[in-house]
Protein backbone atom coordinates (compact mmCIF):
# COMPACT_ATOMS: atom_id res chain seq x y z
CA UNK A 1 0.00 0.00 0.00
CA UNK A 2 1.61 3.21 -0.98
CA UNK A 3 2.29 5.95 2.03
CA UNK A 4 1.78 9.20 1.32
CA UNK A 5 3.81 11.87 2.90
CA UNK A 6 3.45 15.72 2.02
CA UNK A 7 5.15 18.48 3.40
CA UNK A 8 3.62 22.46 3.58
CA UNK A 9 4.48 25.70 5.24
CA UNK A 10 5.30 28.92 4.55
CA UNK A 11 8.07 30.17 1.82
CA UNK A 12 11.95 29.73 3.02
CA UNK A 13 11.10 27.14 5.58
CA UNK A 14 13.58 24.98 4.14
CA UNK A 15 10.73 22.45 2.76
CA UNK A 16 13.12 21.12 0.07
CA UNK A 17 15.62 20.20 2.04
CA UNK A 18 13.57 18.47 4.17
CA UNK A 19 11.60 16.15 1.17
CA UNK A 20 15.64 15.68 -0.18
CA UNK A 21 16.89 13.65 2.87
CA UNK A 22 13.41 11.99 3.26
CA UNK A 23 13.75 10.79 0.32
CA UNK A 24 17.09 9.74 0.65
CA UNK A 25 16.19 7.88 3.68
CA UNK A 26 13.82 5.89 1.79
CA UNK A 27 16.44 5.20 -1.00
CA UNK A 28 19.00 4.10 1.53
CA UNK A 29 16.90 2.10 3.85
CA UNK A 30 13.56 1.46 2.95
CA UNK A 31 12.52 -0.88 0.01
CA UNK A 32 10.06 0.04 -2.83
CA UNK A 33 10.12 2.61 -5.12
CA UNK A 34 9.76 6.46 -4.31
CA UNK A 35 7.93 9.10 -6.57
CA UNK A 36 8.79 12.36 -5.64
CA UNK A 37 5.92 15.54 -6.71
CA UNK A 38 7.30 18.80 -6.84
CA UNK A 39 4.44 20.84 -6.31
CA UNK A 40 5.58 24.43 -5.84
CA UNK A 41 5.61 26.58 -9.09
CA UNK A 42 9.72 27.60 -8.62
CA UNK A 43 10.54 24.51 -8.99
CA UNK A 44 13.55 23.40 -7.02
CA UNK A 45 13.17 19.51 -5.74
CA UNK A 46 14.42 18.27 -9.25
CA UNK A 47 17.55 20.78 -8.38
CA UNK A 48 18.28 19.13 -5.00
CA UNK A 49 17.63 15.43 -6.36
CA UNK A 50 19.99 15.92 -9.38
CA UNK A 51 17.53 15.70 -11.97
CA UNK A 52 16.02 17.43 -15.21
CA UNK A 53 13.13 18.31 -16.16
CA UNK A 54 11.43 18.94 -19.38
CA UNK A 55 8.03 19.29 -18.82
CA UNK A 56 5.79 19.76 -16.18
CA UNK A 57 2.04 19.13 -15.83
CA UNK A 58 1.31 22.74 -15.79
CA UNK A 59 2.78 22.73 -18.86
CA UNK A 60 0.60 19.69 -20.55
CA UNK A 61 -2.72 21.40 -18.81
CA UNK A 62 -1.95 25.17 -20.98
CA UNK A 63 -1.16 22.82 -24.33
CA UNK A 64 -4.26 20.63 -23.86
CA UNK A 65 -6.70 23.93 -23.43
CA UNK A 66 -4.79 25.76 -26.43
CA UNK A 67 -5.05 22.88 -28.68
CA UNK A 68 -8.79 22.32 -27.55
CA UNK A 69 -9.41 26.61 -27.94
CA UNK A 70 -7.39 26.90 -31.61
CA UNK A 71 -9.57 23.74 -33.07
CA UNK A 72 -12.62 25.17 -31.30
CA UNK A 73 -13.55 21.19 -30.77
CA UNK A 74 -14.20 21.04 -26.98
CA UNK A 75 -15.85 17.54 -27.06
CA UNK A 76 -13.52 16.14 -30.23
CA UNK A 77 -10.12 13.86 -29.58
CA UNK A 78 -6.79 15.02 -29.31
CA UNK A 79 -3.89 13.99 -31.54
CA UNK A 80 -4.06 10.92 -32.73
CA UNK A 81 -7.36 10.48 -32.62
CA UNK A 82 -7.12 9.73 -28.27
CA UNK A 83 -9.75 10.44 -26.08
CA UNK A 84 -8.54 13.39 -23.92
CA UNK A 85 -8.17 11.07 -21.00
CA UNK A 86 -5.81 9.07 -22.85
CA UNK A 87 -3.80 12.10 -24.10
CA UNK A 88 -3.33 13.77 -20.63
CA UNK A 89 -2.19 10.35 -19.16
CA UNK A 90 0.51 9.80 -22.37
CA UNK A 91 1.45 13.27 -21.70
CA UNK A 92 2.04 12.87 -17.87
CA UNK A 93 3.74 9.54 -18.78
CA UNK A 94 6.12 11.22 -20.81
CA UNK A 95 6.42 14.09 -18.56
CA UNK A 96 7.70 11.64 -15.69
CA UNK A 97 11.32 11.71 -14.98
CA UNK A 98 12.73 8.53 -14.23
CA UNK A 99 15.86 8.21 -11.47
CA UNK A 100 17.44 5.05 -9.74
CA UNK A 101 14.03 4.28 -7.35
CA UNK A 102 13.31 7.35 -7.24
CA UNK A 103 10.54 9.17 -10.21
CA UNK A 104 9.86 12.81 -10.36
CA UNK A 105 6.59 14.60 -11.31
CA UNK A 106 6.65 18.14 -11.73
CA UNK A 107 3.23 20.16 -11.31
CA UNK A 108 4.94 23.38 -13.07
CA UNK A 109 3.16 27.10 -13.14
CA UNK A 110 -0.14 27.52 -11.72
CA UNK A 111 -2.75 28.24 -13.81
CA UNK A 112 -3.46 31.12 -16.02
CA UNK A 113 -7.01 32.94 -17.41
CA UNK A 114 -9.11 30.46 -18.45
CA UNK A 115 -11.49 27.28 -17.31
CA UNK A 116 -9.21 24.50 -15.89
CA UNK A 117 -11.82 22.60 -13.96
CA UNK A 118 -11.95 19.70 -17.08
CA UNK A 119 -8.36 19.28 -17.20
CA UNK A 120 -7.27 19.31 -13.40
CA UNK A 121 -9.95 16.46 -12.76
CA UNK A 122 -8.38 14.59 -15.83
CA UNK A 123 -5.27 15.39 -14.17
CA UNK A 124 -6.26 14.52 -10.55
CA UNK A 125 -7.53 11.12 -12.03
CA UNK A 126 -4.50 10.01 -13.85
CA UNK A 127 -2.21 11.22 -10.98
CA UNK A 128 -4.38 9.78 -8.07
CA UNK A 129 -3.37 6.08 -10.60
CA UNK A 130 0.21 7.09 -11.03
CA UNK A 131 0.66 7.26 -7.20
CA UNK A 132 -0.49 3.58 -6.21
CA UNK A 133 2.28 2.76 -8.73
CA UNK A 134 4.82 3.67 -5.93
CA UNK A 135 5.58 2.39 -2.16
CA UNK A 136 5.92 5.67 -1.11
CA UNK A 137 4.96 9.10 -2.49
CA UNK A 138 6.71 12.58 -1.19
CA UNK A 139 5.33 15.89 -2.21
CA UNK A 140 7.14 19.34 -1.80
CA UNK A 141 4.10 21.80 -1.77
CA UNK A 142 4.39 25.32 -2.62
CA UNK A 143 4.11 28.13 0.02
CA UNK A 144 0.91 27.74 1.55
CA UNK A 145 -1.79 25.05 1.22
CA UNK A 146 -2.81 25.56 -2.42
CA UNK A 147 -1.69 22.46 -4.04
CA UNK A 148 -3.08 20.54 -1.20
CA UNK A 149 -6.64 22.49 -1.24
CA UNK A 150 -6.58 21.73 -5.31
CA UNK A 151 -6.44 18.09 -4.03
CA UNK A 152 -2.92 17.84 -6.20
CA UNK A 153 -2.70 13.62 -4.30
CA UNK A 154 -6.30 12.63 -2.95
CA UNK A 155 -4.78 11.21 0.20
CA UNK A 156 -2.12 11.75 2.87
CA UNK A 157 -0.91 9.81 5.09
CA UNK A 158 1.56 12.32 7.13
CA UNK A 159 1.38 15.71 6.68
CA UNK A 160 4.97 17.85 7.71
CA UNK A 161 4.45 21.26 8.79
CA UNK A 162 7.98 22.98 8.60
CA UNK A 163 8.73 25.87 10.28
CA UNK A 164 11.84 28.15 11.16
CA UNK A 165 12.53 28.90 14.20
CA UNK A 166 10.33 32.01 14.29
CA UNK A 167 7.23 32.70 16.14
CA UNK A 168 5.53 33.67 13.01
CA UNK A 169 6.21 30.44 11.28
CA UNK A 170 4.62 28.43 14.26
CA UNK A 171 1.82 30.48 13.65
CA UNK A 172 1.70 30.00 10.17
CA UNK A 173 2.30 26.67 10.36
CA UNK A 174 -1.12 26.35 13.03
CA UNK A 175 -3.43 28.10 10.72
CA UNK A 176 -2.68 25.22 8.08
CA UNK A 177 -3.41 22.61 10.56
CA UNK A 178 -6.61 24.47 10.89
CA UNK A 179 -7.49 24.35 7.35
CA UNK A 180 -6.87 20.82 7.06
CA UNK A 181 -10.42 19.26 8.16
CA UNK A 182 -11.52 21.63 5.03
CA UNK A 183 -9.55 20.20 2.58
CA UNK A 184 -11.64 17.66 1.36
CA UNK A 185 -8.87 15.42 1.38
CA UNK A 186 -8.26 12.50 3.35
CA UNK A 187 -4.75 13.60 5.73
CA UNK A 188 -3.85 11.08 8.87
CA UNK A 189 -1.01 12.25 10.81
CA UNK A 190 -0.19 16.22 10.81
CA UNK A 191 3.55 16.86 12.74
CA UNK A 192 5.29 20.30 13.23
CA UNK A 193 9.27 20.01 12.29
CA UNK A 194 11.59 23.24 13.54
CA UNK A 195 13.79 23.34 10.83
CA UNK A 196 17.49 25.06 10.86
CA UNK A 197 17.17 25.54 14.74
CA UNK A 198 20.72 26.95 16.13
CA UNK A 199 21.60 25.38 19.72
CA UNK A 200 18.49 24.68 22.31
CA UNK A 201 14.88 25.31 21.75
CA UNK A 202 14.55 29.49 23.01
CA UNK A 203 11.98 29.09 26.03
CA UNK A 204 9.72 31.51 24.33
CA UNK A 205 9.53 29.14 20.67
CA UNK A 206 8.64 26.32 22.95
CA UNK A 207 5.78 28.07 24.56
CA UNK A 208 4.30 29.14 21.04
CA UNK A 209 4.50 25.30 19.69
CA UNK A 210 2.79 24.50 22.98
CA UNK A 211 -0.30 27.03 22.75
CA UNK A 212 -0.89 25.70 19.08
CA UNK A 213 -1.14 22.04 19.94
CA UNK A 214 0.20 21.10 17.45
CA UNK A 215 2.77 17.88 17.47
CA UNK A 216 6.43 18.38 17.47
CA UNK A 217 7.42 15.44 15.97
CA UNK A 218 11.56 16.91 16.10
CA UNK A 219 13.91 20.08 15.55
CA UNK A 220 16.73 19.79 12.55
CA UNK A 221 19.59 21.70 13.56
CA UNK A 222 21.03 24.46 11.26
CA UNK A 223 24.02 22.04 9.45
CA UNK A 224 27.46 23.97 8.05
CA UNK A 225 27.67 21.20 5.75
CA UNK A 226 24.64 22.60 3.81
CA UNK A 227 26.76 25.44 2.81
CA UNK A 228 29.23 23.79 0.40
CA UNK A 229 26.37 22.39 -1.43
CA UNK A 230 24.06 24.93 -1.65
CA UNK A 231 27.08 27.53 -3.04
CA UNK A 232 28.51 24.89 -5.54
CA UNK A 233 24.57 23.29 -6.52
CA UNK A 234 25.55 19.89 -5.65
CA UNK A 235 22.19 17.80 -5.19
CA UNK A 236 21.35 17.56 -1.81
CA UNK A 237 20.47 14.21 -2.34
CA UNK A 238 23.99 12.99 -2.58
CA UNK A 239 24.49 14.89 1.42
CA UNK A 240 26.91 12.79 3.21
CA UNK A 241 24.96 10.66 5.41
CA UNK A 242 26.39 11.31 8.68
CA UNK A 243 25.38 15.11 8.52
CA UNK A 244 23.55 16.53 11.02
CA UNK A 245 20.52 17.61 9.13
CA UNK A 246 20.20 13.97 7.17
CA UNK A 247 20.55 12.09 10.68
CA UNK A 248 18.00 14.60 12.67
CA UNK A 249 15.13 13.63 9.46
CA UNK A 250 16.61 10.36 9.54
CA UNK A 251 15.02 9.90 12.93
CA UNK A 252 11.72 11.71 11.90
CA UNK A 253 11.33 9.19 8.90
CA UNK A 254 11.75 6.42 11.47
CA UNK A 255 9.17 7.86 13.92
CA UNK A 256 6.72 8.94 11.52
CA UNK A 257 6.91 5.39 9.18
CA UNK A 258 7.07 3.18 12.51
């Protein structure tokens, strides 16, 4: 059965990071294969997992709609005579990237002017079958809960809520928790992870978490050895395992997949 983990919270939280050595845990000691959504328009999880991209679905979604607006045919086939069903899930096919375990979907630019409500449940649809391909499924939202509100995976098993070590991330971080029984989604576990904390919890951070409720499932420590890779663009992926930051989600993984 495939486990679904997604991770939210606001922009600069260090998100990214966090989905890279998650998924290299599950590369280097979990079974099964991995497919990793990149869900935030910039677009940087193919970046820190060393591959490239060439098209995203955002991309396939704006082609579908200006082939379907130039013909003027908006219950005709697509190319080839296919069913629009069948084009979008060639497309998304041919739009996955394919790694060592690990796959890559891309969900590109958000959408422009226009009706998208046909295409994104086409798209839900042939993503919502993609994912049961996999053991385990990571997605890297964007800023916000967006992607997760547009019901980008149907269900989630753990949802990571990762914050700095700021007040006002805490607090961002609790009004997402808030919106998740209105998601129309199906989300089991919610966490909080402090991310690039610098020595001991400050007294004042850990009375915040505490008036939210919400569950602190572990702090990752700011890491120097982040530095030579983010400066030179080495994946993050390839982050020596006995680093700091890979060992603290190391531990997450194993509480939150026990």
């Amino acid at each position: 059965m495939t486990k679904t983990i997604a991770l939210a919270g606001k922009g600069g939280t260090g998100k990214t990071t966090i989905s890279a050595c998650l998924i290299r845990y599950l590369l280097e000691e979990k079974g099964g294969a991995v497919l990793a959504i990149d869900a935030d328009p910039a677009t940087n999880l193919n970046l820190v997992l060393g591959m490239e991209v060439e098209q995203t679905i955002g991309d396939i979604r704006e082609d579908m709609l200006d082939m379907v607006h130039s013909s003027g045919a908006l219950a005709g086939s697509m190319p080839g005579g296919m069913s629009k069903q069948d084009y979008l899930d060639y497309q998304v096919q041919m739009s996955l990237v394919e790694g060592n375990r690990v796959d890559l979907l891309v969900m590109g630019r958000p959408e422009g002017p226009g009706c998208y409500c046909a295409a994104n449940q086409m798209l839900r649809v042939i993503v919502d079958r993609l994912n049961k391909q996999y053991d385990y499924v990571v997605v890297d939202n964007e800023a916000g809960m967006e992607h997760l509100s547009r019901r980008t995976t149907r269900d989630v098993d753990v949802l990571l809520l990762v914050t700095d070590p700021t007040q006002r991330g805490v607090i961002t971080a609790q009004r997402m928790a808030e919106m998740v029984p209105g998601l129309e989604i199906g989300v089991g576990s919610v966490y909080l992870i402090v991310n690039r904390l610098r020595g001991e919890m400050p007294p004042s951070l850990a009375a915040a978490i505490e008036s939210t409720g919400l569950n602190l499932v572990a702090t990752v420590p700011e890491d120097p050895a982040m530095a030579e890779f983010e400066f030179t663009g080495r994946p993050l992926i390839e982050l020596p395992l006995e680093t700091d930051v890979y060992q603290a989600v190391r531990q997450i993984a194993e509480k939150i997949l026990s």
